[in-house]
PDB file of N, CA and C in Angstrom:
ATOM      1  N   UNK A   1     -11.107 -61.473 -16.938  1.00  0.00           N
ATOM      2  CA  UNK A   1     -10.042 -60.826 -16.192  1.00  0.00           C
ATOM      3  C   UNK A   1      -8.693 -61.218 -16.760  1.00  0.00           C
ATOM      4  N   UNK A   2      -8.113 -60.099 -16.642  1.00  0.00           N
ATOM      5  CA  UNK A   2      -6.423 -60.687 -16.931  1.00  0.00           C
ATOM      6  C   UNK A   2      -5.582 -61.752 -15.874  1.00  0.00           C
ATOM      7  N   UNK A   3      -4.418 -62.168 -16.502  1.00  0.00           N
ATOM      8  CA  UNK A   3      -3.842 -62.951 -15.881  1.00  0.00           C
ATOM      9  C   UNK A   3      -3.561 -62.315 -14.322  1.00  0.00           C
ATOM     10  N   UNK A   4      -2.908 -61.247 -14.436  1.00  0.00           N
ATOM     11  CA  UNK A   4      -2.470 -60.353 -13.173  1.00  0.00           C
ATOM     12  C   UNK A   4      -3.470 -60.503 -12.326  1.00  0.00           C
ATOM     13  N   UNK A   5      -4.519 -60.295 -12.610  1.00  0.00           N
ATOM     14  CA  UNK A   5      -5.511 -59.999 -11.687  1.00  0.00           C
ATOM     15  C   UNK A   5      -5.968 -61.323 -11.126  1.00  0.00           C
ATOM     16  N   UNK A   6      -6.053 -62.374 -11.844  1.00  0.00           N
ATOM     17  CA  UNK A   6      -6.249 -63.620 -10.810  1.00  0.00           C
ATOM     18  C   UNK A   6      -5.474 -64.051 -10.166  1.00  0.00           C
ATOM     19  N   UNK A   7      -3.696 -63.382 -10.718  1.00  0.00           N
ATOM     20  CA  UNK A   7      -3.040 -63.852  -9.685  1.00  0.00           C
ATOM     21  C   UNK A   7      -3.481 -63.013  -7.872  1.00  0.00           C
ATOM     22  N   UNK A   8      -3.174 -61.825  -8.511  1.00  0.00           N
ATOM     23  CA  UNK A   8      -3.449 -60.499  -6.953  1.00  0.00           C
ATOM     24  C   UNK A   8      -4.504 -61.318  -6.719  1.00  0.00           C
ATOM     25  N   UNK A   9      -5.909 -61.742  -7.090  1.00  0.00           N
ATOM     26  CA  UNK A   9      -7.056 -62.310  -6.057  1.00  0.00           C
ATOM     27  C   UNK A   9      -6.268 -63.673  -5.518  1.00  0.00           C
ATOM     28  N   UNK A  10      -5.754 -64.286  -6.447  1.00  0.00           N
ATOM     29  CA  UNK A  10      -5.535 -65.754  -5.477  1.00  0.00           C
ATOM     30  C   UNK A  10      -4.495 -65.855  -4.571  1.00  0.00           C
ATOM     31  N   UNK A  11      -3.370 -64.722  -4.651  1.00  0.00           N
ATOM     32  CA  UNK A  11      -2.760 -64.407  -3.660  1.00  0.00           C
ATOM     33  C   UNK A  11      -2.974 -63.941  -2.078  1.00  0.00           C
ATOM     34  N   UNK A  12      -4.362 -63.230  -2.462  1.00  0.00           N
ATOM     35  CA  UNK A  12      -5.547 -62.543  -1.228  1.00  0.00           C
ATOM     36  C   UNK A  12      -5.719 -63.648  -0.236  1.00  0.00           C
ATOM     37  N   UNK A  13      -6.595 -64.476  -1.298  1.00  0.00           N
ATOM     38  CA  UNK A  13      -7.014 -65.548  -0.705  1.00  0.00           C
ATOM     39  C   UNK A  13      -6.030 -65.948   0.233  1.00  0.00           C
ATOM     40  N   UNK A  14      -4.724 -66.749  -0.007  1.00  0.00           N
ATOM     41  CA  UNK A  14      -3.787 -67.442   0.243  1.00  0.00           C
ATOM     42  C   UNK A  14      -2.758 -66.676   1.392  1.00  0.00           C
ATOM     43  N   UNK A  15      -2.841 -65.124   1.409  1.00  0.00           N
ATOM     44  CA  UNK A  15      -3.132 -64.403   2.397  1.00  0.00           C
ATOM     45  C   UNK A  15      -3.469 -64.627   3.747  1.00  0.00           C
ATOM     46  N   UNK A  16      -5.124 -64.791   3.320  1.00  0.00           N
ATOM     47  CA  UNK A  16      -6.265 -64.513   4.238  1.00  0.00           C
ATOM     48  C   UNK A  16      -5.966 -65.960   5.058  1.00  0.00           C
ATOM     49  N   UNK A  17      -5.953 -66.967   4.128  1.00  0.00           N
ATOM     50  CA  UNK A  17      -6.027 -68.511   4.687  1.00  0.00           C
ATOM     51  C   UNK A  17      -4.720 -69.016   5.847  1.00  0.00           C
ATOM     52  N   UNK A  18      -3.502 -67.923   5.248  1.00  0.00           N
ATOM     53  CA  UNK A  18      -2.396 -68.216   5.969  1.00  0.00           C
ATOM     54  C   UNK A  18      -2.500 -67.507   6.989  1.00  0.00           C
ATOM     55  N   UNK A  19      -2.934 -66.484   7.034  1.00  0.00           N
ATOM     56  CA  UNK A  19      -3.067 -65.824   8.310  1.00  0.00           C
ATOM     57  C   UNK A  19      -3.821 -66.454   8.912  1.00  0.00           C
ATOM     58  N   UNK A  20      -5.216 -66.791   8.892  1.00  0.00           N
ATOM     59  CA  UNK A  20      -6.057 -67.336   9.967  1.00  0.00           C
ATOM     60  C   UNK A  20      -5.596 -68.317  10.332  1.00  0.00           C
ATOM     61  N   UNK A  21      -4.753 -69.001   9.405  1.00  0.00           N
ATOM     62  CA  UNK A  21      -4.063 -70.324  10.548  1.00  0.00           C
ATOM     63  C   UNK A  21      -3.258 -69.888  11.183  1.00  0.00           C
ATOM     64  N   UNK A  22      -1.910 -68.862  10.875  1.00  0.00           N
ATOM     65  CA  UNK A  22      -1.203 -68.490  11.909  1.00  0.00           C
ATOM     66  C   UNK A  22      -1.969 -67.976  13.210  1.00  0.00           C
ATOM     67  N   UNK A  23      -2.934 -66.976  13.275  1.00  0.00           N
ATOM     68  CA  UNK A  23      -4.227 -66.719  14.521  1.00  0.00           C
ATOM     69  C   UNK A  23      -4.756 -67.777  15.267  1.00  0.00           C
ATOM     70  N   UNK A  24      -5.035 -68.742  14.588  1.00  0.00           N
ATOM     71  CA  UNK A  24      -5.331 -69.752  15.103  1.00  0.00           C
ATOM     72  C   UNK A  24      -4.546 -70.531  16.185  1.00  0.00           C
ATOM     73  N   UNK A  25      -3.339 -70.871  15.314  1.00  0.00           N
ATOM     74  CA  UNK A  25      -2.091 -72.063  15.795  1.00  0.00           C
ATOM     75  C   UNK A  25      -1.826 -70.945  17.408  1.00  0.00           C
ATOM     76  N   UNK A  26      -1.588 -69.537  17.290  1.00  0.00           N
ATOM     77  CA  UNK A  26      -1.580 -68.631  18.269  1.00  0.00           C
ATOM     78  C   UNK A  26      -2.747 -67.868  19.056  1.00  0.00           C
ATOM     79  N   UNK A  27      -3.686 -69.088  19.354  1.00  0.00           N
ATOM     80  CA  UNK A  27      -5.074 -68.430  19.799  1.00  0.00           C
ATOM     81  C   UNK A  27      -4.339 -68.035  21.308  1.00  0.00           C
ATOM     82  N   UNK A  28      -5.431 -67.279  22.029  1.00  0.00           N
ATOM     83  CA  UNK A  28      -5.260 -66.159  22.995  1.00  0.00           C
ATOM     84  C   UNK A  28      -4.205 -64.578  23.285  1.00  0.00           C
ATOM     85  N   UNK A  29      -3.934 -64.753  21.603  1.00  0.00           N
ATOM     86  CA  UNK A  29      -2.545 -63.968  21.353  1.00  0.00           C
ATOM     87  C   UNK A  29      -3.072 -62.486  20.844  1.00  0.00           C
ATOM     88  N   UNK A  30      -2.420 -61.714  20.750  1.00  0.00           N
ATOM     89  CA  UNK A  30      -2.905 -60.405  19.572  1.00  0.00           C
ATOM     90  C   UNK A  30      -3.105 -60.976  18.379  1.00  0.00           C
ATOM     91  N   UNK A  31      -2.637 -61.227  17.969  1.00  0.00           N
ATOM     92  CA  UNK A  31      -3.024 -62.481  16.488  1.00  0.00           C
ATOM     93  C   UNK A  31      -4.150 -62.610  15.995  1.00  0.00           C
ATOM     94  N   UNK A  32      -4.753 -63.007  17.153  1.00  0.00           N
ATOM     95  CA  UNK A  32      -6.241 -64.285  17.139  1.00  0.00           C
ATOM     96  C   UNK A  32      -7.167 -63.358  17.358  1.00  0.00           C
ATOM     97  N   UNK A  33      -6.988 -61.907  17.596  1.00  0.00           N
ATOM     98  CA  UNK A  33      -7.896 -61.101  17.858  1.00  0.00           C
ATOM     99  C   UNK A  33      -8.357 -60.504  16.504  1.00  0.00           C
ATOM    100  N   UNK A  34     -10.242 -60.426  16.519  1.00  0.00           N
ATOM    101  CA  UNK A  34     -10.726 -60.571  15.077  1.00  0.00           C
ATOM    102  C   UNK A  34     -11.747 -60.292  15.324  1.00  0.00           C
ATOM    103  N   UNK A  35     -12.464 -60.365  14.247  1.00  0.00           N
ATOM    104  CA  UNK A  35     -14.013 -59.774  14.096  1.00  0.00           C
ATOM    105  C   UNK A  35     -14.883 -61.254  13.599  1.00  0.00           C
ATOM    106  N   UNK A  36     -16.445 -61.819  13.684  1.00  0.00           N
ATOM    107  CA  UNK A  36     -16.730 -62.624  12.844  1.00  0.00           C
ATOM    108  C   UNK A  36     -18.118 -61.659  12.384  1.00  0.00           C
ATOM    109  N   UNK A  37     -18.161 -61.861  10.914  1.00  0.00           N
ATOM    110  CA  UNK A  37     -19.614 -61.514  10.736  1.00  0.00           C
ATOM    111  C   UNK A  37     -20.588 -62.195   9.294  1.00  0.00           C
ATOM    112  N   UNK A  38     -21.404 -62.175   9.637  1.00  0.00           N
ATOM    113  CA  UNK A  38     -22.327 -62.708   8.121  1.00  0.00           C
ATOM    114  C   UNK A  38     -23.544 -63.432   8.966  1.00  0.00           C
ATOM    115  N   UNK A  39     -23.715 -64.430   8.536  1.00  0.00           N
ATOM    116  CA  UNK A  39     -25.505 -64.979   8.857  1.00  0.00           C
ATOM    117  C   UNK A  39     -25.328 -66.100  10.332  1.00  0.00           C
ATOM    118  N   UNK A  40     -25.620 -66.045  11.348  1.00  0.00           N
ATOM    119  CA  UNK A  40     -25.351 -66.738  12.511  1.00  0.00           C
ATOM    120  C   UNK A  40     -26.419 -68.090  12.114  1.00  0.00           C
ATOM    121  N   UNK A  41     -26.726 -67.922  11.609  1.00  0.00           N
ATOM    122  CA  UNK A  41     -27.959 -69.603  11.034  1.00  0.00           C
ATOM    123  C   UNK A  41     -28.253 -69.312   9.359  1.00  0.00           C
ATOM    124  N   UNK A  42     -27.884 -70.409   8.978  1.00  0.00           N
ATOM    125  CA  UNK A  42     -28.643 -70.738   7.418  1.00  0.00           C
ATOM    126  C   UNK A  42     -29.580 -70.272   7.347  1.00  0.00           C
ATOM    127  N   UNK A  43     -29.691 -69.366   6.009  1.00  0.00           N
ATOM    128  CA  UNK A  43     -31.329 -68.985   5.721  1.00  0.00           C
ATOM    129  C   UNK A  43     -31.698 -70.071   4.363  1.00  0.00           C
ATOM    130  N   UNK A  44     -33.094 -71.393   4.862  1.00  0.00           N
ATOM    131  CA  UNK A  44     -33.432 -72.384   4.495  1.00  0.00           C
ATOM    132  C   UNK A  44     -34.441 -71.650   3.313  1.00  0.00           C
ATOM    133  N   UNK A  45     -34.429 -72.081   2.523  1.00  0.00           N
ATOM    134  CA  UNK A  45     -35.345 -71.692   1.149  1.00  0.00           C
ATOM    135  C   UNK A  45     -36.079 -73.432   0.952  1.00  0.00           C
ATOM    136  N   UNK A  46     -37.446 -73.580   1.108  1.00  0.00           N
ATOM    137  CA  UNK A  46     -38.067 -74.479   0.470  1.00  0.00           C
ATOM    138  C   UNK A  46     -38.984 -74.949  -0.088  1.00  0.00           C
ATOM    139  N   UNK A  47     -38.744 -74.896  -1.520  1.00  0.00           N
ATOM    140  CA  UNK A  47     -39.398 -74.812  -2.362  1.00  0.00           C
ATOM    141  C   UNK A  47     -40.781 -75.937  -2.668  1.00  0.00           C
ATOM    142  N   UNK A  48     -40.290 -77.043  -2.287  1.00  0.00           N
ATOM    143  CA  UNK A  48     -41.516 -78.311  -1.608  1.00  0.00           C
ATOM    144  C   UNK A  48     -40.810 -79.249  -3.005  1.00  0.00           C
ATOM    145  N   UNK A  49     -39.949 -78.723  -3.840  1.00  0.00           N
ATOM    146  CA  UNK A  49     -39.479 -79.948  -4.592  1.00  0.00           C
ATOM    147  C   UNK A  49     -37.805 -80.003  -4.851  1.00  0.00           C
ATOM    148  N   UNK A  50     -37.333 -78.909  -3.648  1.00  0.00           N
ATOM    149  CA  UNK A  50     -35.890 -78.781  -3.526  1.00  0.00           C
ATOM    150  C   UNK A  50     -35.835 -77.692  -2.138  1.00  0.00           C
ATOM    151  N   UNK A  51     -34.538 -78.083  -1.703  1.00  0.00           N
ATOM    152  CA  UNK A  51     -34.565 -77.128  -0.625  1.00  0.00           C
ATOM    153  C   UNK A  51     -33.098 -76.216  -0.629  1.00  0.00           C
ATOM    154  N   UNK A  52     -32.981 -75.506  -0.500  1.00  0.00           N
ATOM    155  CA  UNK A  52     -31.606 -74.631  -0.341  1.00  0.00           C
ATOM    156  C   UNK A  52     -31.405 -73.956   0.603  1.00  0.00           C
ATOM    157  N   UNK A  53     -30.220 -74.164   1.288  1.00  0.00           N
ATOM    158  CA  UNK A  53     -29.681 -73.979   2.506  1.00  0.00           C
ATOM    159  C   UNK A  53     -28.355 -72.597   2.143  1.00  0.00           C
ATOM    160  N   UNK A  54     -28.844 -71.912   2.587  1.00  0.00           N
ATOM    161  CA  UNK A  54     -27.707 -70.843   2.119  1.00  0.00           C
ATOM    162  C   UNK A  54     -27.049 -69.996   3.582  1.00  0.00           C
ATOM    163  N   UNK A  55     -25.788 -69.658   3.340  1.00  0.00           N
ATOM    164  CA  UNK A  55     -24.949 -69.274   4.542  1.00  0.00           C
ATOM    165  C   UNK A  55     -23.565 -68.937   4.031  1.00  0.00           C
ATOM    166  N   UNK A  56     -23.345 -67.648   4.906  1.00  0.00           N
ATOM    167  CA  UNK A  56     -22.151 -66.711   5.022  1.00  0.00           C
ATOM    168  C   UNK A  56     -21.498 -67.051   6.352  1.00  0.00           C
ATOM    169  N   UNK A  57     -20.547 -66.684   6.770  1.00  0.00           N
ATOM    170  CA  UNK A  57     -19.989 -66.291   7.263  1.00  0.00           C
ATOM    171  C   UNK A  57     -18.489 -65.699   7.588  1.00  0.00           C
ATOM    172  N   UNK A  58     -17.929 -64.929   7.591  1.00  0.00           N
ATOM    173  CA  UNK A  58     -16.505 -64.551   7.400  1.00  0.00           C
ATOM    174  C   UNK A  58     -15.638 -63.983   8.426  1.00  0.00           C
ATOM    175  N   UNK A  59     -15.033 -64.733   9.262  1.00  0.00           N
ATOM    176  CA  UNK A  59     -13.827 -64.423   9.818  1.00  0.00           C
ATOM    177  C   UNK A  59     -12.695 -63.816  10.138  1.00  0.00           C
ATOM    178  N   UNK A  60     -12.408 -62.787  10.137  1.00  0.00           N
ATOM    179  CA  UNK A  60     -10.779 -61.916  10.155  1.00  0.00           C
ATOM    180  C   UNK A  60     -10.480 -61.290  11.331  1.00  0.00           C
ATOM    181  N   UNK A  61      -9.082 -61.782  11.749  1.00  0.00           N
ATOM    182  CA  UNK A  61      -8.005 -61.255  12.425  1.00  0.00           C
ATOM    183  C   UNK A  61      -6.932 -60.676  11.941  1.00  0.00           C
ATOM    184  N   UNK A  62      -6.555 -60.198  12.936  1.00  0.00           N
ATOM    185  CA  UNK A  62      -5.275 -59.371  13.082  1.00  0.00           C
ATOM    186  C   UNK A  62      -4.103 -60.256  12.070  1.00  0.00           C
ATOM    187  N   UNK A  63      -4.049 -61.496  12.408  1.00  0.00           N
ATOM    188  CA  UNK A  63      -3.128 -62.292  11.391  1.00  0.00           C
ATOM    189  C   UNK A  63      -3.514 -62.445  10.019  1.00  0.00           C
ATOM    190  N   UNK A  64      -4.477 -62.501   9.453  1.00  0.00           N
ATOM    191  CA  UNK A  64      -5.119 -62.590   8.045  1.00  0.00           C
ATOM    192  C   UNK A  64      -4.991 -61.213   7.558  1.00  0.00           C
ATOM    193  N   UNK A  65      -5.118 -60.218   8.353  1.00  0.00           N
ATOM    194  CA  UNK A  65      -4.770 -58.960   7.861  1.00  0.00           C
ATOM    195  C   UNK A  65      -3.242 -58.908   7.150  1.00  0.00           C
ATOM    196  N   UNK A  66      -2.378 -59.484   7.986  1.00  0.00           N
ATOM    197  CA  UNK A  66      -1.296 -58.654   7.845  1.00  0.00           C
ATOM    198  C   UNK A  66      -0.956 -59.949   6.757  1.00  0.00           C
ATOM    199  N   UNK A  67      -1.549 -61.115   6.883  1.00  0.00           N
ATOM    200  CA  UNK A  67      -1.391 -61.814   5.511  1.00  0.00           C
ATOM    201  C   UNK A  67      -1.324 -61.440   4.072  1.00  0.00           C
ATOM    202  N   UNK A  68      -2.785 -60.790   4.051  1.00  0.00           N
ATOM    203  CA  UNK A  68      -3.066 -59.607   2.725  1.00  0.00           C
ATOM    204  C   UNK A  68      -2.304 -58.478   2.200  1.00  0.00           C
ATOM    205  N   UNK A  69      -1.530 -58.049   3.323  1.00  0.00           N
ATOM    206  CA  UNK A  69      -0.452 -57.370   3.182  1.00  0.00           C
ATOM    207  C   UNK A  69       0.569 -57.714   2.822  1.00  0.00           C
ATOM    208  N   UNK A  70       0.953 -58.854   2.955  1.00  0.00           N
ATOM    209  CA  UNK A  70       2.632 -59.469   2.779  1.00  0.00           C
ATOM    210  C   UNK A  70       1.564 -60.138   1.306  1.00  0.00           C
ATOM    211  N   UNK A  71       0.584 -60.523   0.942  1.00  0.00           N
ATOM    212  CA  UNK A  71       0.198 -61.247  -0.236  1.00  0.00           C
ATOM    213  C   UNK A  71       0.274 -59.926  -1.117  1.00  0.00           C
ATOM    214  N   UNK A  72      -0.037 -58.668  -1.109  1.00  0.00           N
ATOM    215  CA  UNK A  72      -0.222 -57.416  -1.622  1.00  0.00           C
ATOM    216  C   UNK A  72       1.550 -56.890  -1.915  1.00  0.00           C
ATOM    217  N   UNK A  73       2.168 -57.478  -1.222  1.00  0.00           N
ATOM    218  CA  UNK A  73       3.941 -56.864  -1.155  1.00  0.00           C
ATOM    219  C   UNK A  73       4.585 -57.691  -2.543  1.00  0.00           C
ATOM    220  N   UNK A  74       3.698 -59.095  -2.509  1.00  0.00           N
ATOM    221  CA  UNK A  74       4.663 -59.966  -3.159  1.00  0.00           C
ATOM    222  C   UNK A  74       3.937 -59.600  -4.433  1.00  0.00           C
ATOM    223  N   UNK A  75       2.784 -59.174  -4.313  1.00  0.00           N
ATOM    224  CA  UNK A  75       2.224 -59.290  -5.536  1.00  0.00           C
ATOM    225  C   UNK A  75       2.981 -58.159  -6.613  1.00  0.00           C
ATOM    226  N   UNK A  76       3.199 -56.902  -5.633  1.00  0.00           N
ATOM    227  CA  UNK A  76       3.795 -56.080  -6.499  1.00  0.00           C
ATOM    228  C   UNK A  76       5.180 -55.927  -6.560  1.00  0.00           C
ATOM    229  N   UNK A  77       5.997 -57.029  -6.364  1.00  0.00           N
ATOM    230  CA  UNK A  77       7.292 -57.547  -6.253  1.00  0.00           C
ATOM    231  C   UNK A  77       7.689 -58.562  -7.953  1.00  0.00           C
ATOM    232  N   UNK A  78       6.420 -59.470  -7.753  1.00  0.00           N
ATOM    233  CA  UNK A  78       5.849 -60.253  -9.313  1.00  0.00           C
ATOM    234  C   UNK A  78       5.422 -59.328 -10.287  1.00  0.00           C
ATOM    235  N   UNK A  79       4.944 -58.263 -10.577  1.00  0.00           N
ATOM    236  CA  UNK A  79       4.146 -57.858 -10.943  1.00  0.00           C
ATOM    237  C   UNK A  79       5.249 -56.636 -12.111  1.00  0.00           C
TER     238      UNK A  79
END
């Protein structure tokens, strides 16, 4: 990948992360209002000479949204 492009992903990220803390720090708010989805329990793989524990799950609100957005503004501000 080009440079640009890891920046726009690591900006996402940094986005996503700032928002869910702002949702957070403002739980019971419009903010904090969100979706969760992915695997509600580890799916255990075991093999009898290793075991692997594998798990999703992913988080987003209303604040991580609008994170991605202001990370998406700056990006094409840098860019």
């Amino acid at each position: 990948m080009k440079k640009w492009n890891w920046t726009l992903v690591l900006l996402v990220l940094i986005g996503f992360v700032i928002g869910r803390f702002i949702g957070t720090y403002f739980s019971g708010t419009w903010l904090d209002y969100g979706q969760t989805f992915g695997l509600s329990s580890p799916v255990v793989l075991d093999l009898g000479f290793i075991i692997l524990t594998l798990g999703l799950q992913i988080s987003i609100n209303i604040a991580s949204v609008i994170g991605v957005i202001i990370a998406l503004v700056v990006y094409r501000f840098i860019r």
